[in-house]
PDB file of N, CA and C in Angstrom:
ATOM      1  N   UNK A   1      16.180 -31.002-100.487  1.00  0.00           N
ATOM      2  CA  UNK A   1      14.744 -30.870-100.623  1.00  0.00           C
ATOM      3  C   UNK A   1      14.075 -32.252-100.646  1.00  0.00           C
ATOM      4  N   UNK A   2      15.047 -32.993-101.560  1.00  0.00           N
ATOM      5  CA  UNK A   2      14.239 -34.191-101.655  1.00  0.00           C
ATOM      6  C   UNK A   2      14.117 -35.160-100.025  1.00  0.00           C
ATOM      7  N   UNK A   3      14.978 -34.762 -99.174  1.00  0.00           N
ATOM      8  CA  UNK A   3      15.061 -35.012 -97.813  1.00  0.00           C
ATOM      9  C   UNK A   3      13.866 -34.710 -97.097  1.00  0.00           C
ATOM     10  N   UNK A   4      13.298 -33.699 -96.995  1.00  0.00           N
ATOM     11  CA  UNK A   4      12.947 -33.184 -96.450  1.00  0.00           C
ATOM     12  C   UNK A   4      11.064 -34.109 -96.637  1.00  0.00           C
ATOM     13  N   UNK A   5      11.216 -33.868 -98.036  1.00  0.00           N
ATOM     14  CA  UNK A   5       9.694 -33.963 -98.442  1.00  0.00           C
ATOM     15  C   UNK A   5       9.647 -35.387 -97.991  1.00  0.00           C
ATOM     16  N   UNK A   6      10.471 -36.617 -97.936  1.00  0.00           N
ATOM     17  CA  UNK A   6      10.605 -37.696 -97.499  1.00  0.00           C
ATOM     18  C   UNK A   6      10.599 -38.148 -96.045  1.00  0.00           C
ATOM     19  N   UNK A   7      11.087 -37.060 -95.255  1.00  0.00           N
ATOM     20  CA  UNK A   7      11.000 -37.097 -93.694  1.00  0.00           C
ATOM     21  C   UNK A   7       9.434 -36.521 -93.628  1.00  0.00           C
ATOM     22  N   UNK A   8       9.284 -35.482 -94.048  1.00  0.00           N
ATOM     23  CA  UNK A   8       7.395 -35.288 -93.910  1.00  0.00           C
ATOM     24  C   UNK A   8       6.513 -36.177 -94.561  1.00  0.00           C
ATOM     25  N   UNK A   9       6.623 -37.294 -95.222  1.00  0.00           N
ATOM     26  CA  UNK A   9       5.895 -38.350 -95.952  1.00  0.00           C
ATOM     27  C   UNK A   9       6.204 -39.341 -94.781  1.00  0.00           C
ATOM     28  N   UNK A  10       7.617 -39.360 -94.186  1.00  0.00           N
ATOM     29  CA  UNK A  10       7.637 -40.705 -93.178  1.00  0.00           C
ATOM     30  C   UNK A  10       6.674 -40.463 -91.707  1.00  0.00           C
ATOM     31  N   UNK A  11       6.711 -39.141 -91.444  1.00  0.00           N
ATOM     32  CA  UNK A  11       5.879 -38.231 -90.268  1.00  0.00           C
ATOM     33  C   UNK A  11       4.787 -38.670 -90.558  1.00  0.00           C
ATOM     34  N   UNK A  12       4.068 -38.149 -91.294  1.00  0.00           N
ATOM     35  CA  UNK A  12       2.563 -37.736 -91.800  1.00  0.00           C
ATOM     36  C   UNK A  12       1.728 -39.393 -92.141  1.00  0.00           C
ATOM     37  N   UNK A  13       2.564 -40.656 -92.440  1.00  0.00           N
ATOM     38  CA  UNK A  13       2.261 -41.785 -92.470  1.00  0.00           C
ATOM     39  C   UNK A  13       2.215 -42.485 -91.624  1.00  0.00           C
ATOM     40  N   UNK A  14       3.072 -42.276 -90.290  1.00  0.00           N
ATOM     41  CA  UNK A  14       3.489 -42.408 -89.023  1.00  0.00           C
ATOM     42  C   UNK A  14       2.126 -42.257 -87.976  1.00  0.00           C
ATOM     43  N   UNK A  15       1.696 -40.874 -88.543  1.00  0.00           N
ATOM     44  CA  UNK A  15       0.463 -39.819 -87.966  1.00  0.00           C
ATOM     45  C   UNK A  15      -0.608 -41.335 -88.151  1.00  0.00           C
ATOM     46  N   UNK A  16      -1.204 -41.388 -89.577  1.00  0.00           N
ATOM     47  CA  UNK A  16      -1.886 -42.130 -89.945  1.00  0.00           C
ATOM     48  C   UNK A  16      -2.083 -43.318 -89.686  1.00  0.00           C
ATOM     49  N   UNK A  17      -0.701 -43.930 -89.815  1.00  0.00           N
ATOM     50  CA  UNK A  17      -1.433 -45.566 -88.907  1.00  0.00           C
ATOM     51  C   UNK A  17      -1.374 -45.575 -87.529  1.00  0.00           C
ATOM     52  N   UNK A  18      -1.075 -44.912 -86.889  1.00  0.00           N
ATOM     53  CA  UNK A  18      -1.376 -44.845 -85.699  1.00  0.00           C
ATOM     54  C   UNK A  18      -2.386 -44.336 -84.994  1.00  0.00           C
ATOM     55  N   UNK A  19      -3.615 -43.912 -86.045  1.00  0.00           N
ATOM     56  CA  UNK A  19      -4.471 -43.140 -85.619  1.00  0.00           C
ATOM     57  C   UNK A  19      -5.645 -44.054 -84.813  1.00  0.00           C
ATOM     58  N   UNK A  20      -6.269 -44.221 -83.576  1.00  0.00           N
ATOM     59  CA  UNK A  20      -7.444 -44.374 -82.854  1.00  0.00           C
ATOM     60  C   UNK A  20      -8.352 -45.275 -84.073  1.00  0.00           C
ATOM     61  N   UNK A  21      -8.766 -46.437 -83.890  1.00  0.00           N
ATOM     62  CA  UNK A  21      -9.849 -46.345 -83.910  1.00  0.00           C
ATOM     63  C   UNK A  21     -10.978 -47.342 -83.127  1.00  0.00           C
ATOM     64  N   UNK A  22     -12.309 -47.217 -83.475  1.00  0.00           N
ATOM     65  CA  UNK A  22     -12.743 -47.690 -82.115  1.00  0.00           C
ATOM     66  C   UNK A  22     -12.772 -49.301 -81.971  1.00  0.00           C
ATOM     67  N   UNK A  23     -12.396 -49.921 -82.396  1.00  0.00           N
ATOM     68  CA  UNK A  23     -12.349 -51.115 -82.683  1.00  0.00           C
ATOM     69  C   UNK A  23     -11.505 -51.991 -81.688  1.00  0.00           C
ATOM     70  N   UNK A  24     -10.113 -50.779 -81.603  1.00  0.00           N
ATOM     71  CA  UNK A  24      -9.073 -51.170 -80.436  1.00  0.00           C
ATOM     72  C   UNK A  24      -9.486 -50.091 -78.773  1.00  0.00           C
ATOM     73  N   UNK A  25     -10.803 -49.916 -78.707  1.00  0.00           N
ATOM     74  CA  UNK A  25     -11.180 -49.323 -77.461  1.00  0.00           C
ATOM     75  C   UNK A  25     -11.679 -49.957 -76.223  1.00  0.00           C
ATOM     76  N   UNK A  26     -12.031 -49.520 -75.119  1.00  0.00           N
ATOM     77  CA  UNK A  26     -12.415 -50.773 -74.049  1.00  0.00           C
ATOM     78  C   UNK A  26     -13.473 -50.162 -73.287  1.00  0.00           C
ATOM     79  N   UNK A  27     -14.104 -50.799 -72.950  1.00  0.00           N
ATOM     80  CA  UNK A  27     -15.523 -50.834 -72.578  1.00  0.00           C
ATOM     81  C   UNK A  27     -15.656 -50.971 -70.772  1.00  0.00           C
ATOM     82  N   UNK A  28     -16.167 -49.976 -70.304  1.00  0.00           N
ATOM     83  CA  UNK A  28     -16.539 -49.843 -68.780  1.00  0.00           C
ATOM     84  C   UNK A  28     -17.667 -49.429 -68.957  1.00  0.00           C
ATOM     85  N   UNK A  29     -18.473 -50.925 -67.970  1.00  0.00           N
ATOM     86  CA  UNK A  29     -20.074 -51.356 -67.885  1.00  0.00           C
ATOM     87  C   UNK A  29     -20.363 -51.489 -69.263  1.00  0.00           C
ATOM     88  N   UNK A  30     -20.162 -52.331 -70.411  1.00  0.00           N
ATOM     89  CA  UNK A  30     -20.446 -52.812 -71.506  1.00  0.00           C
ATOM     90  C   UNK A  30     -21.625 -53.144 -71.445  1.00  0.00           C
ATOM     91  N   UNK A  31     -22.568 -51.867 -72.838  1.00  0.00           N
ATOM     92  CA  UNK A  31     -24.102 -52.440 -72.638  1.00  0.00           C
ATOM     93  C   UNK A  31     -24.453 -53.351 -73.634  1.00  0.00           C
ATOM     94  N   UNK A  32     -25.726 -53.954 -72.943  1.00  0.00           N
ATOM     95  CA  UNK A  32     -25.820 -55.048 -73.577  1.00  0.00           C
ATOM     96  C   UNK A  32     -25.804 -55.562 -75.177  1.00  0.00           C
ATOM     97  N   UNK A  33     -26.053 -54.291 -75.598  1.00  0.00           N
ATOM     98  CA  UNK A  33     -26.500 -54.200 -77.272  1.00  0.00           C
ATOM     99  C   UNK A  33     -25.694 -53.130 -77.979  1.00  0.00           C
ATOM    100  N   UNK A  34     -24.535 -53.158 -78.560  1.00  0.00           N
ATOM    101  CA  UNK A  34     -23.946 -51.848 -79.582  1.00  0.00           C
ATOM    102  C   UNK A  34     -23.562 -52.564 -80.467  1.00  0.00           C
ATOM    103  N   UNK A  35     -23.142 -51.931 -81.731  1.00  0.00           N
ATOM    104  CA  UNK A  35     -22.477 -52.086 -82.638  1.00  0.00           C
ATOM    105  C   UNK A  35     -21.643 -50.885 -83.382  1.00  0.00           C
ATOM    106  N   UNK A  36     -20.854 -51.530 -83.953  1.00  0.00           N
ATOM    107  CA  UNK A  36     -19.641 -50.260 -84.770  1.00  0.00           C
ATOM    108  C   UNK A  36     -19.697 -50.575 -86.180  1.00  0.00           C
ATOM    109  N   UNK A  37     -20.062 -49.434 -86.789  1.00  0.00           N
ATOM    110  CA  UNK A  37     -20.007 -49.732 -88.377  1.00  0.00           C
ATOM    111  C   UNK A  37     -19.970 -48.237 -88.889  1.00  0.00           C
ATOM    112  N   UNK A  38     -19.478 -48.413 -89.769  1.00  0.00           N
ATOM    113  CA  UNK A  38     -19.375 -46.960 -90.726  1.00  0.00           C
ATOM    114  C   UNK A  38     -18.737 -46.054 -89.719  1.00  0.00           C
ATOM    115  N   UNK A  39     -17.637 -46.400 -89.252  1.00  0.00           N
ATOM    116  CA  UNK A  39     -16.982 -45.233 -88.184  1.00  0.00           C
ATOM    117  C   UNK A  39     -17.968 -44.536 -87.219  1.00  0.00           C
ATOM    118  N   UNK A  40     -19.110 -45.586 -86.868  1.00  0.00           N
ATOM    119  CA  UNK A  40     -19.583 -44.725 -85.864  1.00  0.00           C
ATOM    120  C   UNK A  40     -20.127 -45.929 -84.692  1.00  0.00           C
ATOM    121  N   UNK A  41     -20.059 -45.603 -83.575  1.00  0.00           N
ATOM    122  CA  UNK A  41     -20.677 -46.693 -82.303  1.00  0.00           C
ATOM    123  C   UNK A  41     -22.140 -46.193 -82.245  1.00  0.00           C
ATOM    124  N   UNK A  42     -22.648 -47.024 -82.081  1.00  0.00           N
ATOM    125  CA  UNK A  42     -24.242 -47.309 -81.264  1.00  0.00           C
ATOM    126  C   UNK A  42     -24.457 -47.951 -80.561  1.00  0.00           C
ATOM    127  N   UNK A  43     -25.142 -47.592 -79.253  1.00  0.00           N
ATOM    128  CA  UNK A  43     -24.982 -47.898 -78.420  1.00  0.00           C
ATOM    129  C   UNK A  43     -26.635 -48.034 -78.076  1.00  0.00           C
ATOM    130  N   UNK A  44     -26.605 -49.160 -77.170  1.00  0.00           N
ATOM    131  CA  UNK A  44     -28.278 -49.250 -76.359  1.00  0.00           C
ATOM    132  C   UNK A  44     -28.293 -48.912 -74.963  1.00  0.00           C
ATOM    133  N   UNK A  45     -28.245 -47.882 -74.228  1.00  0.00           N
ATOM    134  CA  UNK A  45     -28.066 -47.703 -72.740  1.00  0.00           C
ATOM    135  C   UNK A  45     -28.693 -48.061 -71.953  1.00  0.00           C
ATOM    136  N   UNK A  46     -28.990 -48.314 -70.813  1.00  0.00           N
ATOM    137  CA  UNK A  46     -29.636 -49.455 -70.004  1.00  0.00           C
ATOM    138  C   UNK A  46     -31.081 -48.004 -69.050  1.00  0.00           C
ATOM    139  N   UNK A  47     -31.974 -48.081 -69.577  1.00  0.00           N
ATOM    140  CA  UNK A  47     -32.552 -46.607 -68.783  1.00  0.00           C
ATOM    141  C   UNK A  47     -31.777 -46.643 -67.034  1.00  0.00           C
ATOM    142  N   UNK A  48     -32.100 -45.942 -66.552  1.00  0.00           N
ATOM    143  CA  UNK A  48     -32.071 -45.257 -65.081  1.00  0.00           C
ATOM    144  C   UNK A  48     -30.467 -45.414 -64.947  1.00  0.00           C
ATOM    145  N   UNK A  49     -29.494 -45.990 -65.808  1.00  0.00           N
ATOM    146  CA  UNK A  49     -28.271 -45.909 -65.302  1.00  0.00           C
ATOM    147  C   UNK A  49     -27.488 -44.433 -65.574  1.00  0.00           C
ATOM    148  N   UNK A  50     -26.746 -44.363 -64.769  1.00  0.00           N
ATOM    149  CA  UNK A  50     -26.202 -43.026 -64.795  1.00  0.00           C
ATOM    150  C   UNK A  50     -24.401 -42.798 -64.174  1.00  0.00           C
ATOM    151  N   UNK A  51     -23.831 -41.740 -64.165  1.00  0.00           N
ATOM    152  CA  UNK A  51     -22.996 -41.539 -63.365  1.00  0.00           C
ATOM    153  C   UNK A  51     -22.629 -40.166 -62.494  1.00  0.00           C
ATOM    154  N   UNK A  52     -23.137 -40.769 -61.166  1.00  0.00           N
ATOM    155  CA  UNK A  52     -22.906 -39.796 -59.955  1.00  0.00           C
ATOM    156  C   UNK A  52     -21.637 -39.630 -59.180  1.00  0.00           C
ATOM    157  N   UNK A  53     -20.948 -38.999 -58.798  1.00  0.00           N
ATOM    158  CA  UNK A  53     -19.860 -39.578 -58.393  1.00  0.00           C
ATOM    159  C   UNK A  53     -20.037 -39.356 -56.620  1.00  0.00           C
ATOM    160  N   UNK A  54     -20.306 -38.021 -56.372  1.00  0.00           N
ATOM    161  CA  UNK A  54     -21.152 -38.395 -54.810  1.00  0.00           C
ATOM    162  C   UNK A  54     -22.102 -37.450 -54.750  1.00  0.00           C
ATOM    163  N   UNK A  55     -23.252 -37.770 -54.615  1.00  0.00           N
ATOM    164  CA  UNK A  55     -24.691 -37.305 -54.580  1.00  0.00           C
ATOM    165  C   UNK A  55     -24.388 -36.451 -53.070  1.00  0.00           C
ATOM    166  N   UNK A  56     -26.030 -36.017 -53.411  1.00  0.00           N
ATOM    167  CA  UNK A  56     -26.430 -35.203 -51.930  1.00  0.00           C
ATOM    168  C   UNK A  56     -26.937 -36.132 -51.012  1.00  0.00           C
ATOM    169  N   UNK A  57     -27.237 -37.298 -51.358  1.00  0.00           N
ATOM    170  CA  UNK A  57     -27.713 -38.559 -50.618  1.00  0.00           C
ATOM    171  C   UNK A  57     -26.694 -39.341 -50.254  1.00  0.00           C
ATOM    172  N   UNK A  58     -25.051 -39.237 -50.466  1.00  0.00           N
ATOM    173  CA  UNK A  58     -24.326 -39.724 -49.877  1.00  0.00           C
ATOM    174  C   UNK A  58     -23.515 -40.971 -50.523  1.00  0.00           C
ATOM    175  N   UNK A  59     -24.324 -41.428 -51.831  1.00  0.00           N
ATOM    176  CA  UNK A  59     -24.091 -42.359 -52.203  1.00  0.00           C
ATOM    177  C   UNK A  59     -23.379 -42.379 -53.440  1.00  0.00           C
ATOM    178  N   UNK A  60     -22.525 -43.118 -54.533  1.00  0.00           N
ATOM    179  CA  UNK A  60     -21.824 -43.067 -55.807  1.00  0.00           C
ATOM    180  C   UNK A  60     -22.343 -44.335 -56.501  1.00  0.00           C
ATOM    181  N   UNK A  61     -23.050 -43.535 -58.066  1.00  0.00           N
ATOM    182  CA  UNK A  61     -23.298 -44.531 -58.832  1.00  0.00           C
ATOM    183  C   UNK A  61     -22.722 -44.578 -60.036  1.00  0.00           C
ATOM    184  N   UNK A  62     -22.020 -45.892 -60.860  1.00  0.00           N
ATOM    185  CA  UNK A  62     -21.551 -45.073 -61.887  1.00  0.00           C
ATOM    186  C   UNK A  62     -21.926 -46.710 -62.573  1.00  0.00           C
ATOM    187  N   UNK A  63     -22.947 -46.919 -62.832  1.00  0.00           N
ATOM    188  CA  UNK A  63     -23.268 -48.109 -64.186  1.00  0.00           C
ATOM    189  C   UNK A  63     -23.706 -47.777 -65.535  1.00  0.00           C
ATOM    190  N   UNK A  64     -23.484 -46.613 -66.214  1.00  0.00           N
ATOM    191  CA  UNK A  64     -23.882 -46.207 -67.185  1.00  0.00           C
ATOM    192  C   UNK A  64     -22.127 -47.199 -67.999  1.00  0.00           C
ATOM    193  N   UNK A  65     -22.749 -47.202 -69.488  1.00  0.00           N
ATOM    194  CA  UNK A  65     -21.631 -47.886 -70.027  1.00  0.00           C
ATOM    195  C   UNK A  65     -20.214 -46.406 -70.518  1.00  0.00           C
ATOM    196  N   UNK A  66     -19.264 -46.653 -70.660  1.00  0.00           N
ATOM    197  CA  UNK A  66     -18.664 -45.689 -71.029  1.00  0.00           C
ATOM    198  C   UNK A  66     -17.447 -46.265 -72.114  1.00  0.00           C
ATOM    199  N   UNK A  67     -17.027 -45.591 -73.007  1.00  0.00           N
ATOM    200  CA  UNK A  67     -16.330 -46.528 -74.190  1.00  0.00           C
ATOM    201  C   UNK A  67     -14.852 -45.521 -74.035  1.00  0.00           C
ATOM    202  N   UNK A  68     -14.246 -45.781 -74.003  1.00  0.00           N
ATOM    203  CA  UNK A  68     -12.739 -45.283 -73.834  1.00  0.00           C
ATOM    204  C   UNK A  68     -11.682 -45.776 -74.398  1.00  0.00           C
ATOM    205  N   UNK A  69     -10.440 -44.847 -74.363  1.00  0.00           N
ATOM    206  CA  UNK A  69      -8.988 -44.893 -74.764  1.00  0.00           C
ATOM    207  C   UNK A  69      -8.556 -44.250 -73.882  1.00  0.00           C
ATOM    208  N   UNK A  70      -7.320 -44.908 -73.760  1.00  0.00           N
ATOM    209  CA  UNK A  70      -5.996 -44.306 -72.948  1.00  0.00           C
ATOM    210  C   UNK A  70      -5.185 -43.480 -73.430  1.00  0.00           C
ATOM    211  N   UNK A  71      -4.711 -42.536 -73.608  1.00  0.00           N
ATOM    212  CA  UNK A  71      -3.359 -41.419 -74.445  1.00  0.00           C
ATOM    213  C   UNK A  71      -2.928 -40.713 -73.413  1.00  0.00           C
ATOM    214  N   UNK A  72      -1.614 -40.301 -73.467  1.00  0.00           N
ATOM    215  CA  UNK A  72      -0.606 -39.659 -72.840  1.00  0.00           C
ATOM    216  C   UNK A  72      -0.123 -38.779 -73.304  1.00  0.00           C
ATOM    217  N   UNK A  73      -0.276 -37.033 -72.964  1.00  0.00           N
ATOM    218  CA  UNK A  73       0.526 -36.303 -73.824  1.00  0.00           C
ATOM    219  C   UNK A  73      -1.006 -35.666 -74.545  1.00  0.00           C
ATOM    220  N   UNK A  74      -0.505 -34.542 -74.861  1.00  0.00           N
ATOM    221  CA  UNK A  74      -1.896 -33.881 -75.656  1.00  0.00           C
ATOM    222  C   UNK A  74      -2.532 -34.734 -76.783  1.00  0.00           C
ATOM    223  N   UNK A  75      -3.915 -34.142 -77.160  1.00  0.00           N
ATOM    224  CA  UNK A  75      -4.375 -35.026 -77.937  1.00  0.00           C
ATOM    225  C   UNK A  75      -5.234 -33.967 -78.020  1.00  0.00           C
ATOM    226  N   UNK A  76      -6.131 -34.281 -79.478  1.00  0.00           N
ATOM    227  CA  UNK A  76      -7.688 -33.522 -80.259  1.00  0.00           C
ATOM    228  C   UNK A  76      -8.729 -34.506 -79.974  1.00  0.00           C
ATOM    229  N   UNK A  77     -10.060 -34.476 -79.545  1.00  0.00           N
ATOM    230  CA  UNK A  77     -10.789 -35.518 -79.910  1.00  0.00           C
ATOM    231  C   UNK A  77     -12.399 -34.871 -80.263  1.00  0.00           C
ATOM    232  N   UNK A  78     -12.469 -35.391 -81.312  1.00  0.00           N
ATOM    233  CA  UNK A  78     -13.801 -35.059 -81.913  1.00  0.00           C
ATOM    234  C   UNK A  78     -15.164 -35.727 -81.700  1.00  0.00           C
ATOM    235  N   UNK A  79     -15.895 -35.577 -81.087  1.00  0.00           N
ATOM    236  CA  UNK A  79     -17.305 -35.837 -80.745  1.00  0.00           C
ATOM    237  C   UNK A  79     -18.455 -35.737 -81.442  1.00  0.00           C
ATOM    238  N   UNK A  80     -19.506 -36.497 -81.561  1.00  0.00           N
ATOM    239  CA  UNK A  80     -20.646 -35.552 -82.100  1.00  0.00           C
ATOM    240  C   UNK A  80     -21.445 -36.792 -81.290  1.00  0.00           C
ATOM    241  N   UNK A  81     -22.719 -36.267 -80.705  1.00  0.00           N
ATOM    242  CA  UNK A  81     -23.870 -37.546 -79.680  1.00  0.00           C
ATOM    243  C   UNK A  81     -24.634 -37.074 -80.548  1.00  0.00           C
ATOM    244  N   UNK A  82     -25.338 -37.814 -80.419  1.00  0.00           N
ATOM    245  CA  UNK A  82     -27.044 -37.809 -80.817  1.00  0.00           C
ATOM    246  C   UNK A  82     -27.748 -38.679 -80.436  1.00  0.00           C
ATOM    247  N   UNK A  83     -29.179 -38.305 -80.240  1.00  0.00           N
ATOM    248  CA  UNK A  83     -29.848 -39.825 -79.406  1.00  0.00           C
ATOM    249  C   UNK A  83     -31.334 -39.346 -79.232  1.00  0.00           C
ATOM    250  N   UNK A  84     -31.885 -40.447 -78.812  1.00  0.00           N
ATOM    251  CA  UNK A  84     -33.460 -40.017 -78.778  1.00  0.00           C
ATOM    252  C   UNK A  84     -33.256 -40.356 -76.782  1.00  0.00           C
ATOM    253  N   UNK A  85     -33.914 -38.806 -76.614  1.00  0.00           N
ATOM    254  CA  UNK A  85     -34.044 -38.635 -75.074  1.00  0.00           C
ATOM    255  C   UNK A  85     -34.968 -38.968 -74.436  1.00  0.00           C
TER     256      UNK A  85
END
């Protein structure tokens, strides 16, 4: 027993420092103005930028900023936006 509860304490700590956070993330089209505090990003978006990938006009735009991680293998990821539109 005492095995056991010790292999799920080495798991479950394992879980934990390895967990995401945004600090170690990377930035495609980095806008000019964010910051990270209190576990949350803010971001300043640049107006009219966007991402199209091919329009009815023929063309692909993608300069909006986008903040990312890489993972392999399933994963959960939790969201919440908010913003003045």
């Amino acid at each position: 027993m005492k095995t056991a509860i010790l292999t799920l304490f080495m798991v479950l700590s394992g879980f934990m420092t390895s967990a995401q956070t945004l600090e170690k993330m990377n930035w495609f089209n980095e806008p000019a103005k964010w910051d990270i505090s209190d576990d949350k990003l803010i971001m300043h978006v640049t107006p009219k930028s966007d991402y199209w990938r091919i329009s009815h006009y023929g063309f692909t735009v993608d300069d909006a900023p986008f903040y990312y991680s890489e993972y392999g293998g399933e994963f959960e990821a939790k969201v919440k936006i908010s913003g003045d539109y």
